[in-house]
N, C-alpha and C. Protein backbone atom coordinates (compact mmCIF):
# COMPACT_ATOMS: atom_id res chain seq x y z
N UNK A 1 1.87 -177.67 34.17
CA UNK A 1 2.96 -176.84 33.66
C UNK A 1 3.82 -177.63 32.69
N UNK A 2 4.29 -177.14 31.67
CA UNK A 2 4.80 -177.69 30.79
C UNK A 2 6.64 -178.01 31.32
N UNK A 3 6.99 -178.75 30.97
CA UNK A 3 8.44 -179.24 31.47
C UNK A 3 9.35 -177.95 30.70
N UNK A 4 10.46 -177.66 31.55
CA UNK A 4 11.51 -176.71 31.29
C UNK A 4 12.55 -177.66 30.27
N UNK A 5 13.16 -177.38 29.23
CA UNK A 5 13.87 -178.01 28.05
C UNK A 5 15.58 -177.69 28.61
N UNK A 6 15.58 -176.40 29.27
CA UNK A 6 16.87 -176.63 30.10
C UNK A 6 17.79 -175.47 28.78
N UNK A 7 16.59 -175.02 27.86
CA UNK A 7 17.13 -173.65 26.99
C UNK A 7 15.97 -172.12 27.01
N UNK A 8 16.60 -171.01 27.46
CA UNK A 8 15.47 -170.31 28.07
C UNK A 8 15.95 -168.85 27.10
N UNK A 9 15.27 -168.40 26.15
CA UNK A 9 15.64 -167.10 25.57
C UNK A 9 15.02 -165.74 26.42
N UNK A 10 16.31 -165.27 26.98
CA UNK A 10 15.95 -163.92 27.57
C UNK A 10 17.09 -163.07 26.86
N UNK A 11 16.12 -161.76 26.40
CA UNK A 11 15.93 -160.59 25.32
C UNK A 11 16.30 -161.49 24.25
N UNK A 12 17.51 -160.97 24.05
CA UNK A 12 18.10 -161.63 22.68
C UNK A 12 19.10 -162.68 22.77
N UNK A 13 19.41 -162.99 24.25
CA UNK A 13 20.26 -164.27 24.62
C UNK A 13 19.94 -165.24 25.11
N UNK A 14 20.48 -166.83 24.51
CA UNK A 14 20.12 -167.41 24.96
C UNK A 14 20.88 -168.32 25.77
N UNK A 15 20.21 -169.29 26.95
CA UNK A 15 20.64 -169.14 27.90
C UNK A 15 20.36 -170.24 27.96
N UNK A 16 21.66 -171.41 27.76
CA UNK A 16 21.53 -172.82 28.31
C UNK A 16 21.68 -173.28 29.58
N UNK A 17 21.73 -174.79 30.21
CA UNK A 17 21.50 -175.49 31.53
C UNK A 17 22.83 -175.18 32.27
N UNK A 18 24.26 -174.97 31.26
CA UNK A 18 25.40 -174.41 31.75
C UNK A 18 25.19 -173.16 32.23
N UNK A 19 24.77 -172.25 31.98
CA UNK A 19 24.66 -171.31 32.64
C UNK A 19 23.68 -170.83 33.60
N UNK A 20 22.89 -171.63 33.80
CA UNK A 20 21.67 -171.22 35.49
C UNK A 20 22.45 -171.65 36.59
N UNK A 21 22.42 -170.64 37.26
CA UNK A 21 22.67 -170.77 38.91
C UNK A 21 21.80 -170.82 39.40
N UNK A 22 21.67 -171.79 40.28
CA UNK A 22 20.59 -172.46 41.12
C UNK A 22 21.10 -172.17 42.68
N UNK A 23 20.00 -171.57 43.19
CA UNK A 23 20.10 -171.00 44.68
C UNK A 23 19.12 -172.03 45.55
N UNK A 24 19.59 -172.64 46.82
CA UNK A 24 18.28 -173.20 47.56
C UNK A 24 17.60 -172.13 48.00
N UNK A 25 16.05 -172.72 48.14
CA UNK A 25 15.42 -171.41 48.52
C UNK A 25 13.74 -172.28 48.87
N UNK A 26 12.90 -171.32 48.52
CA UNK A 26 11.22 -171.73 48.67
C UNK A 26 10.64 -170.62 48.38
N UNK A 27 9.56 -171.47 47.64
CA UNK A 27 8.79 -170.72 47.33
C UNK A 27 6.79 -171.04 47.52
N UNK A 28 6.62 -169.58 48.14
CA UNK A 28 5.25 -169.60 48.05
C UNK A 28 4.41 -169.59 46.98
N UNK A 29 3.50 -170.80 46.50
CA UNK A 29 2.29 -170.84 45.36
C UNK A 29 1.46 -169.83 45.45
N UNK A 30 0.99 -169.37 44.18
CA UNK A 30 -0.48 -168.32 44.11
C UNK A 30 -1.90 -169.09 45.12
N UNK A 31 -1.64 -170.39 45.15
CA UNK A 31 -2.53 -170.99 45.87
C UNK A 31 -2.38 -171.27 47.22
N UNK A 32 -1.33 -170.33 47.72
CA UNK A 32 -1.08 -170.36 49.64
C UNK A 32 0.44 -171.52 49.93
N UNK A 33 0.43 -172.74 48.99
CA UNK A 33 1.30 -173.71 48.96
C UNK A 33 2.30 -173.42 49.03
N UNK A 34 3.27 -173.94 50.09
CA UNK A 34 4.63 -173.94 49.94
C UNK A 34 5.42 -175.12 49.36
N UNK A 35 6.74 -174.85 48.60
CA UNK A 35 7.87 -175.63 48.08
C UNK A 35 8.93 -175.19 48.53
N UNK A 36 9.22 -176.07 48.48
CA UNK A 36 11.67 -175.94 48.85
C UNK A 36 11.90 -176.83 47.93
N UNK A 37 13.48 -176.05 47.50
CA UNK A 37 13.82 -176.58 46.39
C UNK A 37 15.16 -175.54 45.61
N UNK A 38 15.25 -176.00 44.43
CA UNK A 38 16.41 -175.03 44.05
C UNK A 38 15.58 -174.09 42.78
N UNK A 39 16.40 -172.85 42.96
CA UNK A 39 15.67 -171.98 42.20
C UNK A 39 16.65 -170.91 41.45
N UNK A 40 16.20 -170.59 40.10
CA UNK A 40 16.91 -170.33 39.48
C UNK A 40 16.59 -169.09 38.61
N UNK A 41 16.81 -168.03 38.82
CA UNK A 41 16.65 -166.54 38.18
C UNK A 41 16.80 -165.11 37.64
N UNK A 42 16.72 -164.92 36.53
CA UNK A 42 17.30 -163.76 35.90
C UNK A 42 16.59 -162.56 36.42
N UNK A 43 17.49 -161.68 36.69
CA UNK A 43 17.03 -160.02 37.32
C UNK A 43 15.79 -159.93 36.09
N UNK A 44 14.83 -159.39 36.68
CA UNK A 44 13.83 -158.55 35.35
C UNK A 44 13.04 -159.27 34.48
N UNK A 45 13.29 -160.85 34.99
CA UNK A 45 12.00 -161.96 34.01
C UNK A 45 11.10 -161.82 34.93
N UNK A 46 10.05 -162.43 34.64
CA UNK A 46 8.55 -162.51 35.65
C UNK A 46 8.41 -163.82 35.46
N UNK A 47 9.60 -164.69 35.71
CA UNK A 47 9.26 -166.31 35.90
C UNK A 47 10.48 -167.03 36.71
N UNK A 48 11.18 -167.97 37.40
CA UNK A 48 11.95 -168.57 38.24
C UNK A 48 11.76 -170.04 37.62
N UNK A 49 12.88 -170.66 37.43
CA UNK A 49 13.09 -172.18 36.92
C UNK A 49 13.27 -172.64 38.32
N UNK A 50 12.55 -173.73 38.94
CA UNK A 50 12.23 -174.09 40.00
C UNK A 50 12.58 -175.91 39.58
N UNK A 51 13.47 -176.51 40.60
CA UNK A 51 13.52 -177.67 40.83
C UNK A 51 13.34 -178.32 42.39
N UNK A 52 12.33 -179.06 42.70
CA UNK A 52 11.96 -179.76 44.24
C UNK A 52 10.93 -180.48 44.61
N UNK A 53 10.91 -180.15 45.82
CA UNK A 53 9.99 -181.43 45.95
C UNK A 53 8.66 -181.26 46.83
N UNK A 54 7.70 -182.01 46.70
CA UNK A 54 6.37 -181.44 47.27
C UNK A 54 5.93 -181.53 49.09
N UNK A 55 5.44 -180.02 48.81
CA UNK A 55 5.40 -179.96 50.34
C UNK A 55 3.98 -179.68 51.00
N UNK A 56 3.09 -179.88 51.71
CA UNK A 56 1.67 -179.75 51.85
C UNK A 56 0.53 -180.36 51.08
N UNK A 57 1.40 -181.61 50.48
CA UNK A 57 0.86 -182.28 49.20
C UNK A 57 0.21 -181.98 48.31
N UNK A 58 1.10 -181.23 47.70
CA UNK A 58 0.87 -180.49 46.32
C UNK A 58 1.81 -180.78 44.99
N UNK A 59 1.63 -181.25 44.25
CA UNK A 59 3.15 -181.46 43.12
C UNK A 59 3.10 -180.50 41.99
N UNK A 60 3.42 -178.85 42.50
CA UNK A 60 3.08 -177.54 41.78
C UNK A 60 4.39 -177.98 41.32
N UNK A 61 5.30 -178.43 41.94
CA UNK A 61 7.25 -178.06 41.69
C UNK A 61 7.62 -179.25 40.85
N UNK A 62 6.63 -180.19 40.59
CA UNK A 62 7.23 -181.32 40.00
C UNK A 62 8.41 -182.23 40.82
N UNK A 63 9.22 -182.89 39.97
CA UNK A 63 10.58 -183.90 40.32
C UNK A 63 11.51 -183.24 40.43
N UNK A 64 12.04 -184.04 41.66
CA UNK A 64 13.58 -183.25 41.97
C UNK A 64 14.36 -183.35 40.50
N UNK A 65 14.27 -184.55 39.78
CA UNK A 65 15.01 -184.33 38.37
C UNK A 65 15.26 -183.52 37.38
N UNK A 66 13.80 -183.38 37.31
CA UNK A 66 13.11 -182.32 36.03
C UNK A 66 13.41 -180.84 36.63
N UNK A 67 13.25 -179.39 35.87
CA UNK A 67 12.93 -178.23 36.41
C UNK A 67 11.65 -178.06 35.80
N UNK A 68 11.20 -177.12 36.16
CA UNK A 68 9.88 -176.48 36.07
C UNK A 68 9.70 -175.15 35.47
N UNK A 69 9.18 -174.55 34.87
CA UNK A 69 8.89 -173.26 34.42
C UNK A 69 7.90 -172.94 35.62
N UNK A 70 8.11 -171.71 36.46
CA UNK A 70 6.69 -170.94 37.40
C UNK A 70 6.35 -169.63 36.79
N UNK A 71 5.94 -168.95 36.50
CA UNK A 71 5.86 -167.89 36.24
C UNK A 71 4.86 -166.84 36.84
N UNK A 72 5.09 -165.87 37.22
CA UNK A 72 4.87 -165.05 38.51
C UNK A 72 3.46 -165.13 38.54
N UNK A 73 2.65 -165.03 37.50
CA UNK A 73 1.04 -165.33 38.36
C UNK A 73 0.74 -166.44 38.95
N UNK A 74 1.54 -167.60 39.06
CA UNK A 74 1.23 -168.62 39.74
C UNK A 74 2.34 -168.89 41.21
N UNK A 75 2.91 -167.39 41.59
CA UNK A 75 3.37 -167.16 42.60
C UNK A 75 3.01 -166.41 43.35
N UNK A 76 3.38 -166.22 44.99
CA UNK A 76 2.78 -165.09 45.82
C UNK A 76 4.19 -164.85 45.90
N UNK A 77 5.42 -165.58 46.59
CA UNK A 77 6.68 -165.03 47.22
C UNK A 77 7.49 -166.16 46.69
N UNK A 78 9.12 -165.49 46.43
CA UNK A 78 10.14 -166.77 46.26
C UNK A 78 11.14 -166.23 47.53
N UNK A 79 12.09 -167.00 48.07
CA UNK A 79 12.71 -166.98 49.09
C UNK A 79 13.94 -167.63 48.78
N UNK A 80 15.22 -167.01 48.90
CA UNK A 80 16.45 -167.99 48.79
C UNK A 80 17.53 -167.13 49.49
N UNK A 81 18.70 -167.73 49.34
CA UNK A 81 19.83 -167.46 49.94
C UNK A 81 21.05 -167.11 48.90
N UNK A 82 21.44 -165.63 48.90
CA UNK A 82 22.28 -165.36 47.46
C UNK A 82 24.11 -165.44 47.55
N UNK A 83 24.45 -166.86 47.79
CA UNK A 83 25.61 -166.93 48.38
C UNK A 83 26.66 -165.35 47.71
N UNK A 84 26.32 -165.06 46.38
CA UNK A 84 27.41 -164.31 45.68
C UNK A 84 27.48 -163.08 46.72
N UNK A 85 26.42 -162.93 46.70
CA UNK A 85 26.34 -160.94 47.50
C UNK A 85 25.91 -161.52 49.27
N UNK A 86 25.83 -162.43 49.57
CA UNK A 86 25.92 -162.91 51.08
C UNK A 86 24.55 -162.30 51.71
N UNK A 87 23.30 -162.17 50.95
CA UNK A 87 22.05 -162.23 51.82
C UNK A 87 21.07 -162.86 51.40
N UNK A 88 19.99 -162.61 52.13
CA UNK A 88 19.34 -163.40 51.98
C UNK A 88 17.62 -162.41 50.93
N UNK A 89 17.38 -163.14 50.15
CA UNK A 89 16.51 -161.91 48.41
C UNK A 89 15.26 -162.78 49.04
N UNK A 90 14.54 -161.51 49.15
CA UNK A 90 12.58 -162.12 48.97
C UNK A 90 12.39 -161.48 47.69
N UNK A 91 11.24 -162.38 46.87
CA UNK A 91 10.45 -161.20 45.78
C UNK A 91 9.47 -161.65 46.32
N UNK A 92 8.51 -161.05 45.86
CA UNK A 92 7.10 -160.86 45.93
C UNK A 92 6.52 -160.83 44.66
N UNK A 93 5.41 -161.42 44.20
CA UNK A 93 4.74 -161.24 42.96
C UNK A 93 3.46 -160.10 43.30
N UNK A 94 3.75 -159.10 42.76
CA UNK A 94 2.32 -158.04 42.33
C UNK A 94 2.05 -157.69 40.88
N UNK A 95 0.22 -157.31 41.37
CA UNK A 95 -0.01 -156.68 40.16
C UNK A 95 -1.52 -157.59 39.88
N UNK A 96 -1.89 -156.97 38.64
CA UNK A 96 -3.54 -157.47 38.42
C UNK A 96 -3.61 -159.09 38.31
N UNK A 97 -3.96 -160.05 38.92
CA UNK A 97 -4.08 -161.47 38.42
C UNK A 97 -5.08 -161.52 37.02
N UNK A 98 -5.73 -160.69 36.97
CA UNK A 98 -7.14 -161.00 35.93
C UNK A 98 -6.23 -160.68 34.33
N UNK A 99 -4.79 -159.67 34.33
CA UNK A 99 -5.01 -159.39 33.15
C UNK A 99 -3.48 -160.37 32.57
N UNK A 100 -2.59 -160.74 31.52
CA UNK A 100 -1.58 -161.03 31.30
C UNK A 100 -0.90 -160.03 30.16
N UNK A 101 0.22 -159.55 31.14
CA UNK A 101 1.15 -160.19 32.01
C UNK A 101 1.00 -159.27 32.89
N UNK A 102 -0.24 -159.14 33.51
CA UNK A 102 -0.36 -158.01 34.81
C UNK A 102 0.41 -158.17 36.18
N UNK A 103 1.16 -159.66 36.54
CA UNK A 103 1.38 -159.78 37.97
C UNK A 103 3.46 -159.74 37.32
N UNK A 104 3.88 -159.23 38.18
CA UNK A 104 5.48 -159.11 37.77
C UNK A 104 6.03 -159.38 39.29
N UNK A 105 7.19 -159.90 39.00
CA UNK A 105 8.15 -160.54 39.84
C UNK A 105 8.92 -159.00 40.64
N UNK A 106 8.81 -158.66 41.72
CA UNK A 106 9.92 -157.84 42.10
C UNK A 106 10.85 -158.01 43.86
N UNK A 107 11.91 -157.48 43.96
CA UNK A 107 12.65 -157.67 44.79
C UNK A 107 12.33 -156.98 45.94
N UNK A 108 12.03 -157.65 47.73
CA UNK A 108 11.99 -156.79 48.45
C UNK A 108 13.02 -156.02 49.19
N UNK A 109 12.81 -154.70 49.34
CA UNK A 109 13.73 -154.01 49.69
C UNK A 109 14.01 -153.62 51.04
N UNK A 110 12.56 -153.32 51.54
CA UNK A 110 12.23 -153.00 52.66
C UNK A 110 10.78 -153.64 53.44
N UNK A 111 10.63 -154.12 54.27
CA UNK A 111 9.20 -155.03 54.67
C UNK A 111 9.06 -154.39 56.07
N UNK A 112 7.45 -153.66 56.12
CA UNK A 112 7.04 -153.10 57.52
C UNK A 112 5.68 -152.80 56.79
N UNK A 113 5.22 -151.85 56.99
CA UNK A 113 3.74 -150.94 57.18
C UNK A 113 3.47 -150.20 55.71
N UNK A 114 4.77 -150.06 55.55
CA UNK A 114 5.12 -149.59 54.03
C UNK A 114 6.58 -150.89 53.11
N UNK A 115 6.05 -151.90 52.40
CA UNK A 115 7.35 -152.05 51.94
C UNK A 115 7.45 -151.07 50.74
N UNK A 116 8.85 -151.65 50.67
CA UNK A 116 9.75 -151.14 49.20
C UNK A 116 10.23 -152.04 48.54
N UNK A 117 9.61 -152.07 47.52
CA UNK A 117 10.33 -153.28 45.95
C UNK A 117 11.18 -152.76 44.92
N UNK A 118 11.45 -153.10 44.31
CA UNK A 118 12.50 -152.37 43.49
C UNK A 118 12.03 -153.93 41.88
N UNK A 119 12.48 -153.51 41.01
CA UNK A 119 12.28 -154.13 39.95
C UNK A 119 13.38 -153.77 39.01
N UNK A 120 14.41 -154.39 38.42
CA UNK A 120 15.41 -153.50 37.45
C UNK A 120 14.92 -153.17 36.10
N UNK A 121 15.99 -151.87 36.00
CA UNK A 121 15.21 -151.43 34.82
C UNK A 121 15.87 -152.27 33.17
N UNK A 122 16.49 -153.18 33.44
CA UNK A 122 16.80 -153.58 31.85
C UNK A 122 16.29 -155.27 32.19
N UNK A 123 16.27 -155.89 31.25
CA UNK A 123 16.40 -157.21 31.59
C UNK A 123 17.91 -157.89 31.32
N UNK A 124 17.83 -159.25 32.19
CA UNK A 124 19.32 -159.30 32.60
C UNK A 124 20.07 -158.57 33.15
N UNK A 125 19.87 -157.22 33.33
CA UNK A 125 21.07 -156.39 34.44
C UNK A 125 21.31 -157.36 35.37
N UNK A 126 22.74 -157.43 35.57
CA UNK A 126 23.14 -157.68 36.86
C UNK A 126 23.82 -157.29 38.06
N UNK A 127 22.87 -155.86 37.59
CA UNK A 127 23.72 -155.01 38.21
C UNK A 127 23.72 -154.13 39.69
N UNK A 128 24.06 -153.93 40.52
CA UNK A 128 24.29 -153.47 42.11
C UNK A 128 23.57 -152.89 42.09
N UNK A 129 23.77 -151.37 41.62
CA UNK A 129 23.67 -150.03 41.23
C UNK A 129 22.42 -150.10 41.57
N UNK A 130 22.36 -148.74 42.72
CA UNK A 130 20.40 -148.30 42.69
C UNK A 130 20.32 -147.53 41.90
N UNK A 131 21.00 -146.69 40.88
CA UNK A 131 20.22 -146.31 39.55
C UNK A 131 19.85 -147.25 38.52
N UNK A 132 20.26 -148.59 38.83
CA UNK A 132 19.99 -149.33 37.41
C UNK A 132 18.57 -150.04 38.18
N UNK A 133 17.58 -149.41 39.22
CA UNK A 133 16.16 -150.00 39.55
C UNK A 133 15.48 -149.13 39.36
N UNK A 134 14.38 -149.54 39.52
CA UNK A 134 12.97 -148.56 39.19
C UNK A 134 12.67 -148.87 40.66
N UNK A 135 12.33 -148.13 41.84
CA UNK A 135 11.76 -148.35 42.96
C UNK A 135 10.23 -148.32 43.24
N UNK A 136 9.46 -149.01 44.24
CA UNK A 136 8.33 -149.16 44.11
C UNK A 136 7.88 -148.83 45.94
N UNK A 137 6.82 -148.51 46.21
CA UNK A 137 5.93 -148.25 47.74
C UNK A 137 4.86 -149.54 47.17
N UNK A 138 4.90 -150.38 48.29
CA UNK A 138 3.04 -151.50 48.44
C UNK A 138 2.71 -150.81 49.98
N UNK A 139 1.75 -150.40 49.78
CA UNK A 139 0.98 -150.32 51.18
C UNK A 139 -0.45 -151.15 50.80
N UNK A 140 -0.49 -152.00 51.86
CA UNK A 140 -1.75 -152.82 51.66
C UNK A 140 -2.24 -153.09 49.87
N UNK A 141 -1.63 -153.68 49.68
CA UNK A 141 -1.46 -153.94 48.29
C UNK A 141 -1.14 -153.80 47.45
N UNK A 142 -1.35 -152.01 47.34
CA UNK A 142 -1.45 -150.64 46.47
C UNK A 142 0.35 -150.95 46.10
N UNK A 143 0.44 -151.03 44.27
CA UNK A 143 2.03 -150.60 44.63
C UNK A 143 1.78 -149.43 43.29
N UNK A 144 2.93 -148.09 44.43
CA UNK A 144 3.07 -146.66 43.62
C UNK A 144 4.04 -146.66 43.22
N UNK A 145 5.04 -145.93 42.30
CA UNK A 145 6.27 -145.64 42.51
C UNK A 145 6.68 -145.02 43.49
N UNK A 146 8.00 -145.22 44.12
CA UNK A 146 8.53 -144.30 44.98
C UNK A 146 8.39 -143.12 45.40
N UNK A 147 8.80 -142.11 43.90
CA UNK A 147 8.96 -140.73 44.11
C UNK A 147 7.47 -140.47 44.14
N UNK A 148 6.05 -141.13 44.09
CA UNK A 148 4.72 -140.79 44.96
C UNK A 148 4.70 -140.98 46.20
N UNK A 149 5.83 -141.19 46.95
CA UNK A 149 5.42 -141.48 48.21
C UNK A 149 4.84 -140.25 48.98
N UNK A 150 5.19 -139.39 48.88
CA UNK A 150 4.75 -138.28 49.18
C UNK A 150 3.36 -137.54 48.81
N UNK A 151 3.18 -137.45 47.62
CA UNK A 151 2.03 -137.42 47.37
C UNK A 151 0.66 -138.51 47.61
N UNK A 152 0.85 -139.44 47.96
CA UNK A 152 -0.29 -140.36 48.18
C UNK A 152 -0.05 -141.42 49.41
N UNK A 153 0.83 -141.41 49.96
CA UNK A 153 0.91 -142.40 50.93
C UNK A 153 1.96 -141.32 52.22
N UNK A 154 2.34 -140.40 52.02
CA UNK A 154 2.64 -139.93 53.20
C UNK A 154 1.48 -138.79 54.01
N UNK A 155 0.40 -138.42 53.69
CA UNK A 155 -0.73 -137.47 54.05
C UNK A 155 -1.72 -138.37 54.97
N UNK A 156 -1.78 -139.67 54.54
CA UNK A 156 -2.43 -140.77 55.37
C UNK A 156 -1.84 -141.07 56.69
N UNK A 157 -0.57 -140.53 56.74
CA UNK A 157 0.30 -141.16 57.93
C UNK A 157 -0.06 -140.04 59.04
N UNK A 158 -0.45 -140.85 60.59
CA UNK A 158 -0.73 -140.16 61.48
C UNK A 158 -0.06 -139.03 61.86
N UNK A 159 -0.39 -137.71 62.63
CA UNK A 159 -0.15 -136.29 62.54
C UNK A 159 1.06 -136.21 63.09
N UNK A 160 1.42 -137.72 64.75
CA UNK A 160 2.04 -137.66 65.55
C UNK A 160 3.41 -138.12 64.77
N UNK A 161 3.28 -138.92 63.69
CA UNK A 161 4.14 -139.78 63.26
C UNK A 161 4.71 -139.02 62.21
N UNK A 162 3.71 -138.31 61.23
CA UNK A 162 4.74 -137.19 60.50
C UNK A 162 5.13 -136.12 61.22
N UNK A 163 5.14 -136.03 62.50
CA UNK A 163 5.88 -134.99 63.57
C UNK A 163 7.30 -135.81 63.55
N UNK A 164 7.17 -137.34 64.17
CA UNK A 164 8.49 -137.35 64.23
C UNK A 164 9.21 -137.74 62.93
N UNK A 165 8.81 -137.68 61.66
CA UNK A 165 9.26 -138.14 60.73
C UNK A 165 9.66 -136.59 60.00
N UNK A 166 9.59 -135.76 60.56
CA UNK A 166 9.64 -134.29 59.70
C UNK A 166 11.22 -133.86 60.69
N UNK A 167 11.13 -134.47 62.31
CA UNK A 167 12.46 -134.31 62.82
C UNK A 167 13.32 -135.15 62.40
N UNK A 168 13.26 -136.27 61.93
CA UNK A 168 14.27 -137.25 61.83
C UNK A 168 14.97 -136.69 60.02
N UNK A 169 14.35 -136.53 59.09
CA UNK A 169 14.34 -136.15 58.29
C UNK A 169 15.20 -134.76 58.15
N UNK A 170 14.61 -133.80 58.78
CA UNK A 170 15.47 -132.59 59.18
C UNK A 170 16.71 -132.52 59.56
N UNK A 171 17.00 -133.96 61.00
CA UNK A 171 18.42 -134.18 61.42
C UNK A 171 18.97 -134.78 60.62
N UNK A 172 18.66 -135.29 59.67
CA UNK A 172 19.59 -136.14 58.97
C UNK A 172 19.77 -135.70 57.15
N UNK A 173 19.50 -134.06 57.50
CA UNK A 173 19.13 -133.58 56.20
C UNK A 173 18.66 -134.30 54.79
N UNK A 174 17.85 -134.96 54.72
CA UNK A 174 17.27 -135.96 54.51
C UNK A 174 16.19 -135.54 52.68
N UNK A 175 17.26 -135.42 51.43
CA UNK A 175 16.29 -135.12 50.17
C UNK A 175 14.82 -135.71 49.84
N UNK A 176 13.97 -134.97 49.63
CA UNK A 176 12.64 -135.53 49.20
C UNK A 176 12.89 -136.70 47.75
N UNK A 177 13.94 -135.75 46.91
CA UNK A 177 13.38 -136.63 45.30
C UNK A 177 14.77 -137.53 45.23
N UNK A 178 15.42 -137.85 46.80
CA UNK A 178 16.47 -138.84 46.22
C UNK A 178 15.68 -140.35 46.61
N UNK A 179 15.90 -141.29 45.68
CA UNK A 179 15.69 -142.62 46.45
C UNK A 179 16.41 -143.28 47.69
N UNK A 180 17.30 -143.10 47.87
CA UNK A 180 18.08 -144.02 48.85
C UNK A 180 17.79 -142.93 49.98
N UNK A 181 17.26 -141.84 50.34
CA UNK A 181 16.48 -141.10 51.27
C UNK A 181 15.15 -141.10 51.51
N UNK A 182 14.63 -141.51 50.82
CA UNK A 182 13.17 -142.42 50.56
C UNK A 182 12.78 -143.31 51.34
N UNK A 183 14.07 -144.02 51.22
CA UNK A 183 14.13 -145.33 51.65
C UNK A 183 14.42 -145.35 53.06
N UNK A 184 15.17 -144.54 53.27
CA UNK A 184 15.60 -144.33 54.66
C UNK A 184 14.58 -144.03 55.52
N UNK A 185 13.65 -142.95 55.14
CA UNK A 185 12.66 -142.07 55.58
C UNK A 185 11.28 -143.35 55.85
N UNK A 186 11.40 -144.11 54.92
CA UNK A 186 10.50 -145.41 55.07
C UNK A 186 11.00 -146.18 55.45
N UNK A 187 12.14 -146.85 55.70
CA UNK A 187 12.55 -147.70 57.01
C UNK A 187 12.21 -147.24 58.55
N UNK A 188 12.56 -145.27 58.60
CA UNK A 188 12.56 -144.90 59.95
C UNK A 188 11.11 -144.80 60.29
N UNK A 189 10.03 -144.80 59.42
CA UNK A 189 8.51 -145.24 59.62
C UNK A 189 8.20 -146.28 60.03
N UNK A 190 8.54 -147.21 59.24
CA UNK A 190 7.97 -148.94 59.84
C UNK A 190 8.65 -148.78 61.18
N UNK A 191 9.73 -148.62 61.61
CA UNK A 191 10.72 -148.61 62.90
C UNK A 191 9.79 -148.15 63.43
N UNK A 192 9.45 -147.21 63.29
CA UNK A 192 8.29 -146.34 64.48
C UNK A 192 7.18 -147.53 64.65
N UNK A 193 6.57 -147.81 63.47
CA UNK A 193 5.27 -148.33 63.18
C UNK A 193 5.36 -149.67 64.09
N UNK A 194 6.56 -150.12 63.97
CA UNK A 194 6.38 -151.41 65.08
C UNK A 194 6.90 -151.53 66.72
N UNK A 195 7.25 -150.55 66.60
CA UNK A 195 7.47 -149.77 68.26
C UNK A 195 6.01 -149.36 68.93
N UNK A 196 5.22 -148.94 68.02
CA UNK A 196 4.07 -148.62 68.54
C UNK A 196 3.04 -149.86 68.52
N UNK A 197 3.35 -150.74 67.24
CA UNK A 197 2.81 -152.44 67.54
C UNK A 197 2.85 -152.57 68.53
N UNK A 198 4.37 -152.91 68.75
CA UNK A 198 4.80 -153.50 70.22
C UNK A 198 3.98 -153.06 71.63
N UNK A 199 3.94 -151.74 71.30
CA UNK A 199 3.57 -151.14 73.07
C UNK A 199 1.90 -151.55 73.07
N UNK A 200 1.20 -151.74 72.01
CA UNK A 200 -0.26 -151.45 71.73
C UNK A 200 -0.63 -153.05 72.09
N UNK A 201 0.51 -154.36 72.23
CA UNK A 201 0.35 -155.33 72.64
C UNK A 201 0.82 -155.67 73.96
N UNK A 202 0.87 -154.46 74.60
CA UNK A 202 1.75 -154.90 76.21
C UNK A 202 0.26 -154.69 76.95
């Protein structure tokens, strides 16, 4: 990997060493490898300026001195801690490895049986707002947009489980084409989905 110069042009701004915030965190390699280290990233790039140190003896991350350019096909997951907004951000890298720039960086939202990623829609937004994301469904790999959840990933779901997902939905008057009801409706799935883990291991 070529060394980071510590000047990074995203859209039309550019963006010197004064201005990266660096989060501790880790990150998983496209090659299974893990790093810890500090990490550094703009909403909506498909790359993370990574500074640390090698772990499973691998030197993907380079010198604690230097930073690094990673860029999402040579990632599976980044992991850190976002002191500003007080939680804790997974992304995940999806998408085709074979084509460029087929694999993109996105944020997890929700993690079970169905996650939910979200990706923003401008680059650089830094913004809260769930209208300023594009939302995403991965089931076993597959990632749809959201508002398909219904059409392609809720007909697969067992008969018993869209029974109770048609009451929960109902009580909680619950919109098909809003996202943040989407979301809900796919949190109260995995909830199920690992309740029934659970019992299927007793």
């Amino acid at each position: 990997m070529k060394p980071f110069f510590y000047l990074l042009l995203l859209g039309s701004h550019l963006l010197s060493a004064q201005d990266l915030k660096w989060k501790q965190g880790s990150v998983v390699l496209a090659s299974g490898s893990v790093v810890a280290g500090q990490i550094s990233m703009t909403p909506g790039q498909n790359l993370i300026l990574f500074k640390g140190i090698k772990i499973n003896n691998e030197h993907a991350a380079g010198s604690t001195a230097g930073a690094e350019s990673l860029p999402a096909h040579k990632l599976k997951a980044v992991f850190f801690y976002d002191d500003e907004a007080n939680i804790n951000r997974r992304f995940l890298a999806a998408g085709d490895r074979k084509v460029f720039p087929g694999v993109q960086l996105y944020e997890v939202v929700l993690q079970g049986s169905i996650d939910v990623l979200r990706r923003p829609r401008t680059l650089s937004s830094n913004s809260a707002e769930s209208k300023d994301f594009d939302y995403y469904c991965s089931d076993h790999n597959k990632l749809i947009p959201l508002w398909k959840f219904y059409r392609e990933l809720y007909p697969a779901i067992e008969d018993h489980s869209r029974q109770q997902l048609l009451a929960f939905i109902k009580a909680n008057d619950l919109q098909h084409g809003d996202d943040a009801n989407l979301i809900t409706i796919i949190g109260y799935y995995n909830k199920m989905a690992r309740a029934e883990q659970a019992l299927a291991r007793q």
